[in-house]
N, C-alpha and C. Protein backbone atom coordinates (compact mmCIF):
# COMPACT_ATOMS: atom_id res chain seq x y z
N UNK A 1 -9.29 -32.67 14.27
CA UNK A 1 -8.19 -32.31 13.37
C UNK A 1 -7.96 -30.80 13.44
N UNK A 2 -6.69 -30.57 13.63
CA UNK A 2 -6.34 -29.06 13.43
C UNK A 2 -6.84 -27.79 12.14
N UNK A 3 -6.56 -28.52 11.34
CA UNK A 3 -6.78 -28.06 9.96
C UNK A 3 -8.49 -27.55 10.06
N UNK A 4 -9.24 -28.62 10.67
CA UNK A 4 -11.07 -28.45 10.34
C UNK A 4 -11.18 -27.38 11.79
N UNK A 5 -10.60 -27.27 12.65
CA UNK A 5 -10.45 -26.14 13.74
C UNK A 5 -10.02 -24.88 13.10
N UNK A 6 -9.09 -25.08 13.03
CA UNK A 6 -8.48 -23.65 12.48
C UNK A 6 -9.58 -23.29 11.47
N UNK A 7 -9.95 -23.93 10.08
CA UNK A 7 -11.01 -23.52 9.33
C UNK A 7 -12.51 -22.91 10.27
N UNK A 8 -13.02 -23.57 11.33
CA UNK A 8 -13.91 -22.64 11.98
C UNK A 8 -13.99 -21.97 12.62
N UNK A 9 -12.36 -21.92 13.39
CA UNK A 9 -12.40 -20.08 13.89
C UNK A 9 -12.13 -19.44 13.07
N UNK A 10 -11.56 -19.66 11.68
CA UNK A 10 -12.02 -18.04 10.43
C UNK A 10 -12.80 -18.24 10.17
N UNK A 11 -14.14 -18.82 9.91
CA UNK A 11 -15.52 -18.43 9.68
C UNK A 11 -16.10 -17.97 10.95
N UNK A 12 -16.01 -18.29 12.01
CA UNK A 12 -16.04 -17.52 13.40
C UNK A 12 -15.84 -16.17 13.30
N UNK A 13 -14.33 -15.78 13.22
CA UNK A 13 -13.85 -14.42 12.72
C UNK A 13 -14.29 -13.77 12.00
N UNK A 14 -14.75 -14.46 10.96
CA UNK A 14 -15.48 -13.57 9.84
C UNK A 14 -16.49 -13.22 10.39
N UNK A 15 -17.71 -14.27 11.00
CA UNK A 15 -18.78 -13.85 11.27
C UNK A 15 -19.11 -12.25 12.32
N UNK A 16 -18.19 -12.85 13.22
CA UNK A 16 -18.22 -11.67 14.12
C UNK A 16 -17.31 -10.36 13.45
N UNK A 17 -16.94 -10.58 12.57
CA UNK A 17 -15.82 -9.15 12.23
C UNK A 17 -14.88 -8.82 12.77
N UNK A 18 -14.29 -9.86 13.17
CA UNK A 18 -12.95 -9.67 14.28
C UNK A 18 -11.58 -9.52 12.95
N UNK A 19 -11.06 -8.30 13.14
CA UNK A 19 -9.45 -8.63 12.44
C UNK A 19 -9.02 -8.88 12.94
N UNK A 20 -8.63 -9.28 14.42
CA UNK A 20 -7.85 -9.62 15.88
C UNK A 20 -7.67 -11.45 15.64
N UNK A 21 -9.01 -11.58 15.49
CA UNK A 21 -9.45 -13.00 15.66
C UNK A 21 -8.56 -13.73 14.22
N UNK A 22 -9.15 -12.89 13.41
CA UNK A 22 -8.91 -13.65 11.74
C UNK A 22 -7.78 -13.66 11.17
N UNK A 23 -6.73 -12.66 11.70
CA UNK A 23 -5.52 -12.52 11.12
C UNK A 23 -4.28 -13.54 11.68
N UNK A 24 -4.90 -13.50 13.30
CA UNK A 24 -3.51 -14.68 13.63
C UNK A 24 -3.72 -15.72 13.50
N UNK A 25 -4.88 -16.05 12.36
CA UNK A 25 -4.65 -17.80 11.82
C UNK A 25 -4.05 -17.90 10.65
N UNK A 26 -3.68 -16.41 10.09
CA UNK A 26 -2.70 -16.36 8.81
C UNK A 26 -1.17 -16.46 8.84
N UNK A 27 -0.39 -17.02 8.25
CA UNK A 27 1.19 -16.51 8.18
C UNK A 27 1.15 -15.15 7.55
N UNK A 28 2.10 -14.48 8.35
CA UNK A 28 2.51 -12.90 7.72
C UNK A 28 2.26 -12.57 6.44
N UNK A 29 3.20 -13.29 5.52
CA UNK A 29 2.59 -12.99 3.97
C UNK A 29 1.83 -13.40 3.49
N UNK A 30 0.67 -14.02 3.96
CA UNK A 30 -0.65 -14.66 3.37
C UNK A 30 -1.37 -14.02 2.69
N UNK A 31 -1.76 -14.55 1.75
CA UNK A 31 -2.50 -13.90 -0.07
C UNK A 31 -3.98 -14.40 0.21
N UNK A 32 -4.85 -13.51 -0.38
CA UNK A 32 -6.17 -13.94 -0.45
C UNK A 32 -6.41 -13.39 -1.99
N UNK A 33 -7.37 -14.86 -2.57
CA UNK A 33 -7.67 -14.51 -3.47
C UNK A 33 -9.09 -14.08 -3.56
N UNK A 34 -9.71 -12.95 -4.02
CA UNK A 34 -10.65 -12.98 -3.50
C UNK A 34 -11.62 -12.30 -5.02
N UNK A 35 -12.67 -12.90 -5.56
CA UNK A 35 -13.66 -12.03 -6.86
C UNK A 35 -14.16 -10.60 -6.65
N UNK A 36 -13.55 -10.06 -5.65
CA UNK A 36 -14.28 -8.37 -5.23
C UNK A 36 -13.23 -7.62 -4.77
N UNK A 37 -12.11 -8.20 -4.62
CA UNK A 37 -11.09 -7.56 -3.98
C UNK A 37 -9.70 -8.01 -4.98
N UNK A 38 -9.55 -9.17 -5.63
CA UNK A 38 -8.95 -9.48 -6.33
C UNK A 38 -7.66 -10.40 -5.74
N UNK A 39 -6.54 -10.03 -5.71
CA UNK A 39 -5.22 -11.15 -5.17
C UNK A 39 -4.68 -9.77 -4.22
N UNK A 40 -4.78 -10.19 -3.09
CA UNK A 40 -4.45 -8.54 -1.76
C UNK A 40 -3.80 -9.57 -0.65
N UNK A 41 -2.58 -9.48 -0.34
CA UNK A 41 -2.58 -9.36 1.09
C UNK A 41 -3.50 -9.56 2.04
N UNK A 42 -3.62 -10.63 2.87
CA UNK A 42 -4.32 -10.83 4.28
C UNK A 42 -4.91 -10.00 4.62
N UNK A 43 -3.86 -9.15 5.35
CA UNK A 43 -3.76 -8.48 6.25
C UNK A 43 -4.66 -7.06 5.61
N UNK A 44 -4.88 -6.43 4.69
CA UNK A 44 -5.63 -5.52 3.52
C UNK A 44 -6.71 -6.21 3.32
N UNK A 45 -7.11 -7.30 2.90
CA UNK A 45 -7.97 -7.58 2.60
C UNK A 45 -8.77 -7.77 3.43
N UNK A 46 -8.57 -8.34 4.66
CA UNK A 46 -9.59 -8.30 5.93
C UNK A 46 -9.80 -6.44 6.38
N UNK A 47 -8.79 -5.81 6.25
CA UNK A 47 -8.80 -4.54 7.01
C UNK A 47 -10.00 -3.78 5.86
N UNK A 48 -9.86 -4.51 4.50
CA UNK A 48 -11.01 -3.52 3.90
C UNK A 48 -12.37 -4.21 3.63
N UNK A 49 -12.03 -5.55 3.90
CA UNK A 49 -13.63 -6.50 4.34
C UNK A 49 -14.61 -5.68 5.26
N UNK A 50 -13.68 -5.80 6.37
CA UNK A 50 -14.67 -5.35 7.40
C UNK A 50 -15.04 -3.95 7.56
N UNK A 51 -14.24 -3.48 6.64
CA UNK A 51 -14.88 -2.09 7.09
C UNK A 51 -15.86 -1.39 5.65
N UNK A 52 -16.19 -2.66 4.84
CA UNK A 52 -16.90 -2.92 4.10
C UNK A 52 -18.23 -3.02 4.73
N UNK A 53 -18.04 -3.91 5.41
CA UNK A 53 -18.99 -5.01 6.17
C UNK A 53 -19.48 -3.92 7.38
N UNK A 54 -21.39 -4.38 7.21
CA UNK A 54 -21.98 -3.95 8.31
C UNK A 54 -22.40 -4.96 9.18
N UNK A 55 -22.97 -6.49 8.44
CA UNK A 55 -22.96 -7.71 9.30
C UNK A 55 -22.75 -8.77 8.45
N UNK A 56 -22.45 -9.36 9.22
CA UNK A 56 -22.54 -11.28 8.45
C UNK A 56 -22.67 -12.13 9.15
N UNK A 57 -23.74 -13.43 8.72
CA UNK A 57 -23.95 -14.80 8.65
C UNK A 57 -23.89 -15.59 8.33
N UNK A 58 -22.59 -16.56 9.01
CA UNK A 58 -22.29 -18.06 8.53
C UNK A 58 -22.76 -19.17 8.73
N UNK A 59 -23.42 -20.04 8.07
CA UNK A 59 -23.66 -21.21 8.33
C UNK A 59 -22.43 -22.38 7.30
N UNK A 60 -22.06 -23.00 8.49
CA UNK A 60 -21.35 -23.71 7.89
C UNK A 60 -21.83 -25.15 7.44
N UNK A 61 -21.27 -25.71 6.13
CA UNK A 61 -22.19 -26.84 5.87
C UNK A 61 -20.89 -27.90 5.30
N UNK A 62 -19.85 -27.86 5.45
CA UNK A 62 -19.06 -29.10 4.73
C UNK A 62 -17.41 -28.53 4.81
N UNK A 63 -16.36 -29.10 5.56
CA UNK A 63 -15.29 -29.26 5.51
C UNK A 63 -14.64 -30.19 4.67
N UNK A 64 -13.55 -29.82 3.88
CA UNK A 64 -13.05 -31.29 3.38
C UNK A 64 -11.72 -30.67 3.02
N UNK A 65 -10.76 -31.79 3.50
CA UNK A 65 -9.44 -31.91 3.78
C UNK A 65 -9.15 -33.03 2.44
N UNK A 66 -7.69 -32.40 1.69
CA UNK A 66 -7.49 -32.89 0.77
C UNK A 66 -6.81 -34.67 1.14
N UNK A 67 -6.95 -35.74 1.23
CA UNK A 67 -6.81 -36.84 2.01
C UNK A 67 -4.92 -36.97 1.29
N UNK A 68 -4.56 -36.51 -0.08
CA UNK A 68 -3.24 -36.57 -1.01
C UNK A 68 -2.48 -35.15 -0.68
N UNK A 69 -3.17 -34.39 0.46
CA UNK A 69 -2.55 -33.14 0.51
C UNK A 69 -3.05 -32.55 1.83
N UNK A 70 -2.50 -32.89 2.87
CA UNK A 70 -3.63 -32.64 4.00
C UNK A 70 -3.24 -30.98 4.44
N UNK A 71 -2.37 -30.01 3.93
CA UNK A 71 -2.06 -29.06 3.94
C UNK A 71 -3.04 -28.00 3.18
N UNK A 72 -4.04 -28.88 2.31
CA UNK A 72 -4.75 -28.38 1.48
C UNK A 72 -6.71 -28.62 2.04
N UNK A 73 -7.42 -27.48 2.41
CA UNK A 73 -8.63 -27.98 2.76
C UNK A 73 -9.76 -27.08 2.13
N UNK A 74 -10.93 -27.19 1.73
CA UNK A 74 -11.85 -26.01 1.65
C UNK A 74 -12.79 -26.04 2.75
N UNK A 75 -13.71 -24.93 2.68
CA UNK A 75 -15.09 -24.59 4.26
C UNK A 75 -16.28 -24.66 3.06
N UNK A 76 -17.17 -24.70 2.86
CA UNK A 76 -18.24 -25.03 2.21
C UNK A 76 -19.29 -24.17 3.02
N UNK A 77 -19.98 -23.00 2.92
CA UNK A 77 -20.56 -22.30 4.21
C UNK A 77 -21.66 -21.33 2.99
N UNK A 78 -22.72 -20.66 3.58
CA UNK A 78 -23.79 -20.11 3.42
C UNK A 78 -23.57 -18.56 3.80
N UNK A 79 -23.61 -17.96 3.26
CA UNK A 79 -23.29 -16.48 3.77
C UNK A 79 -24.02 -15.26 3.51
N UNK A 80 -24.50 -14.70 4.56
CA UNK A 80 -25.47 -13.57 4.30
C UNK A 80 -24.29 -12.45 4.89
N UNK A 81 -24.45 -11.67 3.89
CA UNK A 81 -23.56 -10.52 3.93
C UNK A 81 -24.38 -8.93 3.87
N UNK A 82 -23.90 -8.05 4.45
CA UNK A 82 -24.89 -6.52 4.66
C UNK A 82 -23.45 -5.57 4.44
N UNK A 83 -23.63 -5.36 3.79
CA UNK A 83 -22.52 -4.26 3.08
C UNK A 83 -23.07 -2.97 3.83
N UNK A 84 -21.94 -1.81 4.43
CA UNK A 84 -21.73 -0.68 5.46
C UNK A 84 -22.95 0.17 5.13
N UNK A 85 -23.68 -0.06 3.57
CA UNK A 85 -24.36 0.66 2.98
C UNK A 85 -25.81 0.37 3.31
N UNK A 86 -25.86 -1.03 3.84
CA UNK A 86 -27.52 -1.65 4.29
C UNK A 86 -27.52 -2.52 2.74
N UNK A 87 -26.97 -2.52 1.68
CA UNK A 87 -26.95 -3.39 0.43
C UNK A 87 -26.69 -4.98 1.64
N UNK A 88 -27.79 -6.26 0.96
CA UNK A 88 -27.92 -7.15 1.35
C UNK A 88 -27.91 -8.52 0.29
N UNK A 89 -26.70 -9.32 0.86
CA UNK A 89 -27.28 -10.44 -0.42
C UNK A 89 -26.50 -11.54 0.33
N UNK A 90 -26.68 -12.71 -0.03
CA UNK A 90 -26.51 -14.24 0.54
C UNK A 90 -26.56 -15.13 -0.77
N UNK A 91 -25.44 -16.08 -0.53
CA UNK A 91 -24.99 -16.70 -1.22
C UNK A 91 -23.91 -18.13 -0.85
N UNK A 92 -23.89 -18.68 -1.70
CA UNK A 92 -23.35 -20.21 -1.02
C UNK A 92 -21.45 -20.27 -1.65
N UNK A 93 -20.71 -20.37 -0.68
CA UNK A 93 -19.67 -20.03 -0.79
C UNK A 93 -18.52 -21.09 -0.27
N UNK A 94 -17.16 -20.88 -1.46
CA UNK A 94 -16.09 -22.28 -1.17
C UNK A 94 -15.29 -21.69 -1.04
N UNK A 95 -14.22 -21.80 0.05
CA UNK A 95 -13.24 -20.98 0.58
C UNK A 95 -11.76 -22.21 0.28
N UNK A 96 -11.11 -22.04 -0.32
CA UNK A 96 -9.89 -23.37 -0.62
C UNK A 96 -8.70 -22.70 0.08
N UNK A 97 -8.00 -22.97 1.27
CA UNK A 97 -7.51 -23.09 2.16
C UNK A 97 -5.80 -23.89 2.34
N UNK A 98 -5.07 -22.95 1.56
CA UNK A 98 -3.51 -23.56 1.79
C UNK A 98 -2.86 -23.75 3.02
N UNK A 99 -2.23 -24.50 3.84
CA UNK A 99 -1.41 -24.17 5.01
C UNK A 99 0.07 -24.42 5.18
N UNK A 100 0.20 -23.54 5.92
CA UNK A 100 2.05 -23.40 6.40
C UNK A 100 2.06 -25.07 6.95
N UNK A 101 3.13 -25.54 7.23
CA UNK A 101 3.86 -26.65 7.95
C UNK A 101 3.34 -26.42 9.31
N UNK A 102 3.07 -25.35 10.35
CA UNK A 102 2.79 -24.79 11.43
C UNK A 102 1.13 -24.71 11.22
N UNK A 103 0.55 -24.75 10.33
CA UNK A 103 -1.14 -24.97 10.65
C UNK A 103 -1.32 -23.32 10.00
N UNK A 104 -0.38 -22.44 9.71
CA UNK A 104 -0.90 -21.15 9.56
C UNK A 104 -1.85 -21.30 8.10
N UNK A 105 -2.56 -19.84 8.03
CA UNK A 105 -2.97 -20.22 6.45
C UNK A 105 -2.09 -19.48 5.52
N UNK A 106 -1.74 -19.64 4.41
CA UNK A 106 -0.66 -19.03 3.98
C UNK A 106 -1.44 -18.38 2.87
N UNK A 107 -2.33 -19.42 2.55
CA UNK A 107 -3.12 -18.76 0.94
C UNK A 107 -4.90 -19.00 0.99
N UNK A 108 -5.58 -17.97 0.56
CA UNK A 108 -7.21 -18.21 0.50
C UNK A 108 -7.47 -17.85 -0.65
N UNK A 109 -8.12 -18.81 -1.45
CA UNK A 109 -9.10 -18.67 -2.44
C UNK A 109 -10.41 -19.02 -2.15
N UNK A 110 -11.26 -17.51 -3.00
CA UNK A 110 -12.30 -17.39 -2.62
C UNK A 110 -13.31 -17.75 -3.70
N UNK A 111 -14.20 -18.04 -3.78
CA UNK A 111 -15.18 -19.20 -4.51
C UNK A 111 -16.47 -18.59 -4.44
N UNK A 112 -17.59 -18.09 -5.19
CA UNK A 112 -18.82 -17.91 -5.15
C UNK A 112 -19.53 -16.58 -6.39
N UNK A 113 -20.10 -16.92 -6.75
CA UNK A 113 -20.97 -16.04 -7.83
C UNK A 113 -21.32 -14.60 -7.52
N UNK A 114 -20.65 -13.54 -7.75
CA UNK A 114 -20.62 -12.60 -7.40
C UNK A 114 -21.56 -11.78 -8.14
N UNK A 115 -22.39 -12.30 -9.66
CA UNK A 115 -23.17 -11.70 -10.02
C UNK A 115 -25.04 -10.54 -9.16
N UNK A 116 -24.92 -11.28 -7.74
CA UNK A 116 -26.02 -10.31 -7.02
C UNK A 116 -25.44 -9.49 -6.33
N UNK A 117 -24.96 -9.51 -6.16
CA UNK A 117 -23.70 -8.09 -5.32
C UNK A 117 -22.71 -7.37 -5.69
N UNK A 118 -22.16 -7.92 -7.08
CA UNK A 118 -21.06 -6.93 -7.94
C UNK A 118 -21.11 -5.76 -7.83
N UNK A 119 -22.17 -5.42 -8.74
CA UNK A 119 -22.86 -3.88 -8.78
C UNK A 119 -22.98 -3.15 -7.93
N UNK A 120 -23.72 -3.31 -6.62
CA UNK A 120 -23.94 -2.85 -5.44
C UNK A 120 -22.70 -2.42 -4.99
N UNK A 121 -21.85 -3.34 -5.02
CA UNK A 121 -20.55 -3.53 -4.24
C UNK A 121 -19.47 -2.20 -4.51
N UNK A 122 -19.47 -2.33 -6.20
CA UNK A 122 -18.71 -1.21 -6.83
C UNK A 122 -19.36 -0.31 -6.69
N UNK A 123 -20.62 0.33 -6.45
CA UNK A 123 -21.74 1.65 -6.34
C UNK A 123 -20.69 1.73 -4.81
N UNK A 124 -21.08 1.14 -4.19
CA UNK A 124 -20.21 1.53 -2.56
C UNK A 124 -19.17 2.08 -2.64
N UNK A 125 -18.54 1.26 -3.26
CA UNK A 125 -16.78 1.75 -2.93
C UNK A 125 -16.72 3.03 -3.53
N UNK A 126 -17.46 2.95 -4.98
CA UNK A 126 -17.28 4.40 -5.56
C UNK A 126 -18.06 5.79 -5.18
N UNK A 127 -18.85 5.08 -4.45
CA UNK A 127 -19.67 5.97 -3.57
C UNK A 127 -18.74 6.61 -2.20
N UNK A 128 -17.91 5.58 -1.78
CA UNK A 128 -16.72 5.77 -0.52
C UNK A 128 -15.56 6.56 -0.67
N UNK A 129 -15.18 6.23 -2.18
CA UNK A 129 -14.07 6.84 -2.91
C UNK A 129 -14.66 8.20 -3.11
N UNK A 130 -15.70 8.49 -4.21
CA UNK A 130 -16.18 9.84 -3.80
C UNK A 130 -16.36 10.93 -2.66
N UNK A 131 -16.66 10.28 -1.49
CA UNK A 131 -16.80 11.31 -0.38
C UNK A 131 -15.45 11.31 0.57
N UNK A 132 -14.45 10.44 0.06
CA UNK A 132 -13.01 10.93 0.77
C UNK A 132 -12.18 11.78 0.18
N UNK A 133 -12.89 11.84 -1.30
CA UNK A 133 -11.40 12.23 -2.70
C UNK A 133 -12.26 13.94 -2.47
N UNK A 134 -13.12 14.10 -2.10
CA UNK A 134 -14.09 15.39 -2.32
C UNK A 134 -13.62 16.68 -1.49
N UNK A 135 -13.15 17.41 -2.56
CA UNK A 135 -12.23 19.14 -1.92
C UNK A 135 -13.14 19.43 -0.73
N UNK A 136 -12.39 20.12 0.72
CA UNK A 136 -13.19 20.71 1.18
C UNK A 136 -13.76 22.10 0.74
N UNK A 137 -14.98 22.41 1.13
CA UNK A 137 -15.10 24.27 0.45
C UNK A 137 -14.39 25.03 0.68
């Protein structure tokens, strides 16, 4: 099935950190919803994933295609994530998966307990934000 393909070359993409790979399975205006990044644009939200991201590991464990909505699917997957900072955490994660008429993805909602990595996460960025916003001498 197209739909359970397309779903594992973006966990593919993700894994390896490809924006090349991950973006042309989106339609142009495709929304991600995401608990760390919030409701962004595709195309932003991967560009500030990965450059978030120092590595990641997917294991995938369960596809399911809505059988009353076959436009509609989630990925069910295991994810060890290493933030640019060496911050490390893994967690079990549901990705719900809208599609265009054409197979594109149009919409991602993102699914998983963000309570072991919140903190960390925001220390980064504000840690990132600090050393770009910082006068030269």
């Amino acid at each position: 099935m197209q739909i359970e393909k397309t779903i594992k070359e973006y966990l593919k993409g993700l894994e390896v950190g490809s924006y090349e790979h991950i973006i042309k399975l989106f339609s142009p205006d495709a929304v991600v919803h995401s608990p760390l990044y919030s409701d962004i644009k595709a195309k932003k939200f991967y560009q500030n994933l990965f450059e978030d991201t120092s590595k990641s590991k997917i294991n995938l464990i369960n596809i399911f295609v809505n059988p009353k909505k076959p436009q509609v699917a989630a990925g069910h997957f295991h994810y060890d994530w290493i933030l640019k900072d060496g911050t490390s955490t893994s967690f079990e994660c549901v990705d719900i998966f809208q599609f265009t008429q054409n197979g594109k993805i149009k919409e991602l909602t993102i699914i998983y307990d963000t309570s072991k990595i919140k903190t960390s996460f925001e220390n980064m960025k504000n840690s990132t934000a600090k050393s770009t916003n910082t006068p030269a001498p």
